[in-house]
C-alpha atoms as a PDB file:
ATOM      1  CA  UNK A   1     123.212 119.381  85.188  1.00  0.00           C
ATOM      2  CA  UNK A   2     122.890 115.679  85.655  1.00  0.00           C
ATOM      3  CA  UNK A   3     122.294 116.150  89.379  1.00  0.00           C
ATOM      4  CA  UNK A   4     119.814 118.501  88.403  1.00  0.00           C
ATOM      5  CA  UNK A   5     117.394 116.224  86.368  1.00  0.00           C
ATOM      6  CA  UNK A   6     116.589 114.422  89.608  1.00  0.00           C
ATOM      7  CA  UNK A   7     116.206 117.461  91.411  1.00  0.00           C
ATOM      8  CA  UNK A   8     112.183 117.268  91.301  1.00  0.00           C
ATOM      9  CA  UNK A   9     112.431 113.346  92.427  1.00  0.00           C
ATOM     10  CA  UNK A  10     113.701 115.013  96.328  1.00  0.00           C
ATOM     11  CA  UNK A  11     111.194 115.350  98.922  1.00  0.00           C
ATOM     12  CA  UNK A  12     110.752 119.246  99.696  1.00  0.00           C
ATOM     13  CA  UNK A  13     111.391 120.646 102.538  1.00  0.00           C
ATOM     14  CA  UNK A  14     110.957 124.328 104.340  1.00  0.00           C
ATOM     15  CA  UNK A  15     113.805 125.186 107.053  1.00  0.00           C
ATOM     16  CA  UNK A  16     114.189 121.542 107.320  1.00  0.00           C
ATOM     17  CA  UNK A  17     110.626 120.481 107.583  1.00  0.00           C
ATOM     18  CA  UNK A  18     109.424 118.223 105.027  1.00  0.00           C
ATOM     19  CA  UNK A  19     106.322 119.112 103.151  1.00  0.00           C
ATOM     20  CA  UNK A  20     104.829 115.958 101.346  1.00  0.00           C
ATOM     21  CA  UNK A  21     102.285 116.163 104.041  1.00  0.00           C
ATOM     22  CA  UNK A  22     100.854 119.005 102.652  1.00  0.00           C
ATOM     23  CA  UNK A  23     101.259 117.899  98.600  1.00  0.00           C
ATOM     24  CA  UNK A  24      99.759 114.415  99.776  1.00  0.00           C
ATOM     25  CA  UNK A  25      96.637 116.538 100.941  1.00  0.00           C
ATOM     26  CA  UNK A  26      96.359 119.239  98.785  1.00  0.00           C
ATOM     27  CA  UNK A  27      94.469 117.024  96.372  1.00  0.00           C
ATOM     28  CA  UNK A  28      91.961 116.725  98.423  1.00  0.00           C
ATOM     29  CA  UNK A  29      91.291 120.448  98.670  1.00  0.00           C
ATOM     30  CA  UNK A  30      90.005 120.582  95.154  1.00  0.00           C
ATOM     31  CA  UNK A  31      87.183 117.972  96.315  1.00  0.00           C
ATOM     32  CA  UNK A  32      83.962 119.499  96.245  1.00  0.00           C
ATOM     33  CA  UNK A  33      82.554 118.813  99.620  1.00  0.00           C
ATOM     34  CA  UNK A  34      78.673 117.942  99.239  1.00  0.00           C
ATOM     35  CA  UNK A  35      75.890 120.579 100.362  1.00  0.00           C
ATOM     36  CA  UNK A  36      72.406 120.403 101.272  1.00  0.00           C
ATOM     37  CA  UNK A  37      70.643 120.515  97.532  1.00  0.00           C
ATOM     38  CA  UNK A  38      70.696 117.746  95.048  1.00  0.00           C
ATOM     39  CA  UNK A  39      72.769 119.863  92.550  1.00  0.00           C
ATOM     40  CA  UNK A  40      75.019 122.198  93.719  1.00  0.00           C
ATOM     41  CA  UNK A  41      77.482 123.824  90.935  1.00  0.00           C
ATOM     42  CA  UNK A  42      78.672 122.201  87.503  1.00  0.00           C
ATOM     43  CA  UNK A  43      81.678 121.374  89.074  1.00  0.00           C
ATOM     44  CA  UNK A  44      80.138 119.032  91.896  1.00  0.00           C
ATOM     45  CA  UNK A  45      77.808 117.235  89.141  1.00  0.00           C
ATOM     46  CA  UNK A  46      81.140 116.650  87.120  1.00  0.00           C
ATOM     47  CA  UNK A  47      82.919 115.454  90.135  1.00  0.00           C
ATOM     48  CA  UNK A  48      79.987 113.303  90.969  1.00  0.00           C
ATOM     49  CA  UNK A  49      79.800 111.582  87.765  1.00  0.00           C
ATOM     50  CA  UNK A  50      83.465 110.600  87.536  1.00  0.00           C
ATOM     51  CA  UNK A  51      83.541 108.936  91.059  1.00  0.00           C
ATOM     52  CA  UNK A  52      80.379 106.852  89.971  1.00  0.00           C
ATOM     53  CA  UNK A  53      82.109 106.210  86.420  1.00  0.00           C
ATOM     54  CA  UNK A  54      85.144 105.144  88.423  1.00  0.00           C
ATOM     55  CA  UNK A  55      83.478 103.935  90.812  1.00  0.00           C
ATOM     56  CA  UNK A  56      81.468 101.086  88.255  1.00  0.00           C
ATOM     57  CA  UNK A  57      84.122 100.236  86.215  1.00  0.00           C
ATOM     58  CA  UNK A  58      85.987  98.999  89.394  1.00  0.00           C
ATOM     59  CA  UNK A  59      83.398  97.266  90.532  1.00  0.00           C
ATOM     60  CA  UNK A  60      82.929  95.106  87.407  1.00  0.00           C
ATOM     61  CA  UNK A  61      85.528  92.532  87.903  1.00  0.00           C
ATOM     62  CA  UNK A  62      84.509  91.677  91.962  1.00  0.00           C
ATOM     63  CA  UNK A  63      80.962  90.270  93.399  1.00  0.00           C
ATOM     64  CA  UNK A  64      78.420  91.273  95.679  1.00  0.00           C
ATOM     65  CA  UNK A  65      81.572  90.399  98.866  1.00  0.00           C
ATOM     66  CA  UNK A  66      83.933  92.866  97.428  1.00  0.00           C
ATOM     67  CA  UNK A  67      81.435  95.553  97.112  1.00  0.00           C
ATOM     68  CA  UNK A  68      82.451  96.388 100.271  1.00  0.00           C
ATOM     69  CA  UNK A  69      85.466  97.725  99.144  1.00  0.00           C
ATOM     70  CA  UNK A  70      84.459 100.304  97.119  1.00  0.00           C
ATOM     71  CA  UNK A  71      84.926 102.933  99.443  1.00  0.00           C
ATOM     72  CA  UNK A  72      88.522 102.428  99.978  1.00  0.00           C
ATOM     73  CA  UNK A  73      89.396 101.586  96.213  1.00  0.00           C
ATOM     74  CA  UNK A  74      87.474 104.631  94.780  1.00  0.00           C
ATOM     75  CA  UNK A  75      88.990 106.999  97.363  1.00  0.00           C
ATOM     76  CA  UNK A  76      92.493 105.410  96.204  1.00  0.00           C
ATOM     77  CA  UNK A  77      91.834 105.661  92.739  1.00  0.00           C
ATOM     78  CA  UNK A  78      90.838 109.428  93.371  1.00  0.00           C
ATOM     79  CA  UNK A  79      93.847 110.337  95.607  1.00  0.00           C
ATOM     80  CA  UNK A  80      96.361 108.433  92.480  1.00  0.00           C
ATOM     81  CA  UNK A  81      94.004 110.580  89.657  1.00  0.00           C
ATOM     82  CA  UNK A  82      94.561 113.759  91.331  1.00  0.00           C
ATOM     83  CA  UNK A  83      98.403 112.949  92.777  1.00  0.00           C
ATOM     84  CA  UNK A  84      99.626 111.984  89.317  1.00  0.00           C
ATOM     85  CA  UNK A  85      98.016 114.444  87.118  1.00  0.00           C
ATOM     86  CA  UNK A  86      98.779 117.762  89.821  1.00  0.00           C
ATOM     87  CA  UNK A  87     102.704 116.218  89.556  1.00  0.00           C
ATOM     88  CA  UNK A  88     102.568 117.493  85.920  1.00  0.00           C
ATOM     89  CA  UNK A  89     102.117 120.936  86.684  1.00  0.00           C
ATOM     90  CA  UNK A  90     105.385 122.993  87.073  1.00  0.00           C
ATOM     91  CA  UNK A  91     107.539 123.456  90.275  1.00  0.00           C
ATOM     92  CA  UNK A  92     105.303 120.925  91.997  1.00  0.00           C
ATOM     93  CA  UNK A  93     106.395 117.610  93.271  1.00  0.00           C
ATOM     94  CA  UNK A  94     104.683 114.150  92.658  1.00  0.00           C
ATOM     95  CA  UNK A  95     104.836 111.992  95.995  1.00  0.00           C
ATOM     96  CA  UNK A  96     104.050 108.563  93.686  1.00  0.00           C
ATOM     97  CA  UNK A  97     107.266 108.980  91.998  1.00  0.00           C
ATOM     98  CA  UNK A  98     109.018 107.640  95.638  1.00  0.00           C
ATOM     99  CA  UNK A  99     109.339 104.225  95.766  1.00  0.00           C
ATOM    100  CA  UNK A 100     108.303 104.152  99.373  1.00  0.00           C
ATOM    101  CA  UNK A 101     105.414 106.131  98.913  1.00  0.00           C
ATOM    102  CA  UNK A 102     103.989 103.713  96.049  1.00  0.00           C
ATOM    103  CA  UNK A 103     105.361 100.334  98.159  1.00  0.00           C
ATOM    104  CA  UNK A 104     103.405 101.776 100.987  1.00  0.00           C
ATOM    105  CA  UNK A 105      99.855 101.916  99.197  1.00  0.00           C
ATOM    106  CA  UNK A 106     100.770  98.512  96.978  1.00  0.00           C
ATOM    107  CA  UNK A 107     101.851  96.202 100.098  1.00  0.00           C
ATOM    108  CA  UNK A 108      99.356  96.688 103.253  1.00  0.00           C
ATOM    109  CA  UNK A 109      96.462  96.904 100.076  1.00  0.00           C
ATOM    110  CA  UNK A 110      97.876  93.779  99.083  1.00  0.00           C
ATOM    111  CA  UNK A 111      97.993  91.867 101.938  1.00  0.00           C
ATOM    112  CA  UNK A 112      94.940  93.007 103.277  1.00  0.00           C
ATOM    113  CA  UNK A 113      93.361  91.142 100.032  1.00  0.00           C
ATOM    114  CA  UNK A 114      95.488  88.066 101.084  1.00  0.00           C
ATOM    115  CA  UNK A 115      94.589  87.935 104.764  1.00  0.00           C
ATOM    116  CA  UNK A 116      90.767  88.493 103.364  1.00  0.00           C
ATOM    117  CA  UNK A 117      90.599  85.079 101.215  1.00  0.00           C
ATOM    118  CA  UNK A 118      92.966  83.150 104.240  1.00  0.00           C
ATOM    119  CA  UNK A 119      90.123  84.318 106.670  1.00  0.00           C
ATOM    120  CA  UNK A 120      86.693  83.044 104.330  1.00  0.00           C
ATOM    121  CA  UNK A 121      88.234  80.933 102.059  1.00  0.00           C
ATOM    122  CA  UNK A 122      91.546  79.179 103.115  1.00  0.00           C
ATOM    123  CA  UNK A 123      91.226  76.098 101.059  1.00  0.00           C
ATOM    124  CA  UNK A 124      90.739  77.858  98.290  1.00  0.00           C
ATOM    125  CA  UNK A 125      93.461  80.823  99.046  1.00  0.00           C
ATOM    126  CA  UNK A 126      96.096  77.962  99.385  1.00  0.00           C
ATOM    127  CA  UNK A 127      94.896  75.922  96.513  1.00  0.00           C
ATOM    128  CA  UNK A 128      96.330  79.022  94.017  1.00  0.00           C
ATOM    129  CA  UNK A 129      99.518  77.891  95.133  1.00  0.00           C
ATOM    130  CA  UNK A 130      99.314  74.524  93.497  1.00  0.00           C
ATOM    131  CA  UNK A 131      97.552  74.081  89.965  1.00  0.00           C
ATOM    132  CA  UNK A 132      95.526  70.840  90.164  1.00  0.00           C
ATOM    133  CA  UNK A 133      97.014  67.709  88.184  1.00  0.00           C
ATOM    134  CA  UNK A 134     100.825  68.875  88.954  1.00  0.00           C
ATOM    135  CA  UNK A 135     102.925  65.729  88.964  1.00  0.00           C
ATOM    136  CA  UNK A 136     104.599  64.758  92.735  1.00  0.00           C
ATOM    137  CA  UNK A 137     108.132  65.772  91.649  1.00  0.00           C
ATOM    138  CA  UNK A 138     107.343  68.992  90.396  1.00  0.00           C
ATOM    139  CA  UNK A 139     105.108  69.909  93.771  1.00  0.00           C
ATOM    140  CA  UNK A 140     107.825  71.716  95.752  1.00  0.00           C
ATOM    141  CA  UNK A 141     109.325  73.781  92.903  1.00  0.00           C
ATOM    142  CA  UNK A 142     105.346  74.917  91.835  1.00  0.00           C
ATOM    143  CA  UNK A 143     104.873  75.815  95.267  1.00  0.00           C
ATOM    144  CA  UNK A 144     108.065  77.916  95.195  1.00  0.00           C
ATOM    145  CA  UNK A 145     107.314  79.998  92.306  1.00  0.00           C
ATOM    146  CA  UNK A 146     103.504  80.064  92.959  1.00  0.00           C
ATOM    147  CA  UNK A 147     104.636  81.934  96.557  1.00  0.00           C
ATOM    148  CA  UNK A 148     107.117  84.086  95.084  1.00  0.00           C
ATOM    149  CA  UNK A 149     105.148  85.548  92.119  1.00  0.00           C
ATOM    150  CA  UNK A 150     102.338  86.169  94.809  1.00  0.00           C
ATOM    151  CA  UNK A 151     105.124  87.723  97.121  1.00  0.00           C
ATOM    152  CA  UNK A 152     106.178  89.937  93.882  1.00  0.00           C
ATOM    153  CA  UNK A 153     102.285  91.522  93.392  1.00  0.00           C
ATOM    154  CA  UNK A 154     102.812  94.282  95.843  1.00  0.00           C
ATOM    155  CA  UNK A 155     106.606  94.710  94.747  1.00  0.00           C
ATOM    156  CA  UNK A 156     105.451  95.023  90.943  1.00  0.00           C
ATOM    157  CA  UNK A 157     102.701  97.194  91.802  1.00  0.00           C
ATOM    158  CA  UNK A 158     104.832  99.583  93.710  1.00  0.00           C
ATOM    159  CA  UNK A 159     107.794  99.631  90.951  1.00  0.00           C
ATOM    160  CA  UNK A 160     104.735  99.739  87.864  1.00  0.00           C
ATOM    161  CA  UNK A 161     103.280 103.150  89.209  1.00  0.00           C
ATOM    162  CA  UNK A 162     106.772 104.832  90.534  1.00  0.00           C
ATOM    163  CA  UNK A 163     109.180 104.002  87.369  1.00  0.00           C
ATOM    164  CA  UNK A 164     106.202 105.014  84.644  1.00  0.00           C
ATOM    165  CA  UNK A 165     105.984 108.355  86.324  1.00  0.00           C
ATOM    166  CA  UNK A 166     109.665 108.644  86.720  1.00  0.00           C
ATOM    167  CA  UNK A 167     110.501 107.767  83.048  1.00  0.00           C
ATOM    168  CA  UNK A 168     107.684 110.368  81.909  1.00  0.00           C
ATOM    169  CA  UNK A 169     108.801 113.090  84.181  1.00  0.00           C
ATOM    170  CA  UNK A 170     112.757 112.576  82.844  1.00  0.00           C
ATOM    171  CA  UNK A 171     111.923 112.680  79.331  1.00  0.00           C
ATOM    172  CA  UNK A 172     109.606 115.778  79.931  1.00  0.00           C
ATOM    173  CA  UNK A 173     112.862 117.475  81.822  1.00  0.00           C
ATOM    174  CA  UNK A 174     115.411 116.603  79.100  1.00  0.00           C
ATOM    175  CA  UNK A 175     113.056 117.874  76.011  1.00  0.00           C
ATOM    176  CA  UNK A 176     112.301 120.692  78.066  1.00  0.00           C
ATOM    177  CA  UNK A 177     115.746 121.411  78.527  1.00  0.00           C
ATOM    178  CA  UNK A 178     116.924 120.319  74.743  1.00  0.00           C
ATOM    179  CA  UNK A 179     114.346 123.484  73.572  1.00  0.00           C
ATOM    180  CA  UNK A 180     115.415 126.075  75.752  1.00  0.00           C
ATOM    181  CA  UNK A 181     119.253 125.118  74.987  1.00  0.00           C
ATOM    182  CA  UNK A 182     118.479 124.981  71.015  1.00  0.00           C
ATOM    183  CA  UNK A 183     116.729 128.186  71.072  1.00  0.00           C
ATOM    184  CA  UNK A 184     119.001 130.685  70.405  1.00  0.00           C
ATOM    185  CA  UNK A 185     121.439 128.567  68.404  1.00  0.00           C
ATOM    186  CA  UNK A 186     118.596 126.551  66.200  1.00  0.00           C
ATOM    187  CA  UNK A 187     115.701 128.138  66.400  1.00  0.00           C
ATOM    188  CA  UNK A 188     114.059 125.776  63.734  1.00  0.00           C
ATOM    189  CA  UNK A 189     115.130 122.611  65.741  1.00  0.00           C
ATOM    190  CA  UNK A 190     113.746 124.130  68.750  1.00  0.00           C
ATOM    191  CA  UNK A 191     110.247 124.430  67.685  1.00  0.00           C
ATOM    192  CA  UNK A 192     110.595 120.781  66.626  1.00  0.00           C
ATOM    193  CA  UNK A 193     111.424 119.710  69.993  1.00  0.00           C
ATOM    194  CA  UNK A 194     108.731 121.871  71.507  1.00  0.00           C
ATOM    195  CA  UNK A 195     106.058 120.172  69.237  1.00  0.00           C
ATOM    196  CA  UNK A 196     107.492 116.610  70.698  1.00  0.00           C
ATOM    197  CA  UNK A 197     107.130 118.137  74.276  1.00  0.00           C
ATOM    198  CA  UNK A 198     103.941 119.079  74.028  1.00  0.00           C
ATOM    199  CA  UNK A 199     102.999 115.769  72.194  1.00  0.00           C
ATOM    200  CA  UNK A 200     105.243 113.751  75.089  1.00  0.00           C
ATOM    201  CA  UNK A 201     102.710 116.223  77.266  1.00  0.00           C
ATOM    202  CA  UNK A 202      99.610 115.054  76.470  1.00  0.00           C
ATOM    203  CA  UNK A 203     101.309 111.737  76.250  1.00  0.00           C
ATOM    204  CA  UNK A 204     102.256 111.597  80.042  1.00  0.00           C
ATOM    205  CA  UNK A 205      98.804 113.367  81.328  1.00  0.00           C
ATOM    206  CA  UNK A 206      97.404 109.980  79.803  1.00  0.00           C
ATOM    207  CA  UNK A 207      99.803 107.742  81.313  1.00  0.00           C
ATOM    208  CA  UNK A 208      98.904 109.526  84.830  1.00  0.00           C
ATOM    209  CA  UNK A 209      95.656 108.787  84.624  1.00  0.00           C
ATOM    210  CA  UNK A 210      96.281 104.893  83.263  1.00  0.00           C
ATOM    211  CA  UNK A 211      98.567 104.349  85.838  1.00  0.00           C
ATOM    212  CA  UNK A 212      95.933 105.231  88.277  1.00  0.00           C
ATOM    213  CA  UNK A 213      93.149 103.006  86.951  1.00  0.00           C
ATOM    214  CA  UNK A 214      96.008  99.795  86.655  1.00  0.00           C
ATOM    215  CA  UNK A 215      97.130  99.916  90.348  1.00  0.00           C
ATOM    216  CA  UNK A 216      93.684 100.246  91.373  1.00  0.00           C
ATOM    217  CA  UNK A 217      92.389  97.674  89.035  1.00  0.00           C
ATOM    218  CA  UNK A 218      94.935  95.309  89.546  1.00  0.00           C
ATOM    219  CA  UNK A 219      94.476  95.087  93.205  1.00  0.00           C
ATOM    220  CA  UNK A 220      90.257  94.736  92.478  1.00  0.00           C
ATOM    221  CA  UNK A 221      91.712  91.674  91.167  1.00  0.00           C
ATOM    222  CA  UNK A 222      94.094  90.322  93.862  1.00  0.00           C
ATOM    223  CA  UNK A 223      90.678  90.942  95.710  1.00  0.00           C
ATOM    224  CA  UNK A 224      88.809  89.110  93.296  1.00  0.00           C
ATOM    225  CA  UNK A 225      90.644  86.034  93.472  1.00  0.00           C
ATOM    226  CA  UNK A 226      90.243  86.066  97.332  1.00  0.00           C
ATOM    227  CA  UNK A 227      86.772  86.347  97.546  1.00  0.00           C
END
């Protein structure tokens, strides 16, 4: 049974073939795809006015320079939205749960933000690592941690979005499991714990969609500070 709560963490595979290709693009089938009219069904206004909504809240913290990467962090924030909350659904599998899936959008993100300010702004890039007014003797030691809490950014971001969706998808497992197991023995316990499951339900479909916005918005700010 224990082996079995981690059973939805492994990657899925048909006579050997793995098949996160096809849940990492299956979000993108429920995309609308634009048409030739201005309005074409309910559904594409909706979807419409959520990437715009997303789409100008990101945009708030950056300037006119990092406009330019609202493309790629709308699509992300998207792809995270749709990822996360379709990994709540039964007998599916959520590919942000793997570590290397979320290291591998958090680090080249990441350093593509670093390389950005080195490139336009190096001074001022390399000037983060050393507050201004820091006495002589404590130089190299300020320098050290400055470089390894910016080495830790893509790290934390990576760890933030895997272990929140891994903590919410355990507890949902073990409730789950709690009710069926208390139903025939304590039936009045069991509708107790299916109240808190449904609660811990709506619970997690919120943290899905925060963790989203936060990995998205945090790296609009590692942009921010490089532009």
């Amino acid at each position: 049974m224990n082996l079995s709560f981690f059973d939805q963490f492994a990657s899925p595979s048909l006579l050997g073939i793995p098949l996160v290709l096809i849940s990492l693009t299956f979000p993108a089938l429920l995309l609308v795809s634009p048409g030739n009219r201005w309005i074409n069904s309910r559904f594409s206004t909706i979807q419409l006015w959520l990437v715009n909504l997303i789409t100008k809240q990101l945009m708030v913290p950056l300037n006119k320079k990092g406009h330019k990467w609202a493309l790629i962090l709308t699509s992300l924030m998207v792809f995270l939205l749709l990822t996360n909350l379709l990994g709540l659904l039964p007998y599916t599998f959520t590919p942000t749960t793997q570590l290397s899936m979320s290291l591998a959008l958090a680090f080249p993100l990441w350093l593509a933000t670093v390389l950005t300010g080195l490139r336009n702004q190096p001074s001022i890039s390399l000037a983060h690592l050393l507050p201004e007014g820091t006495p002589v003797l404590l130089i190299p030691a300020l320098i050290l941690i400055e470089t390894t809490s910016l080495l830790i950014r893509p790290i934390a971001l990576g760890v933030r979005l895997a272990a929140n969706l891994t903590a919410g998808h355990l507890l949902i497992q073990l409730i789950s499991t709690a009710t069926v197991a208390l139903s025939s023995t304590m039936p009045a316990v069991s509708v107790l714990t299916f109240l808190i499951l449904l609660l811990l339900t709506l619970l997690e479909v919120a943290v899905a969609m925060i963790q989203a916005y936060v990995f998205v918005l945090l790296l609009s700010l590692y942009l921010q500070e490089n532009i």
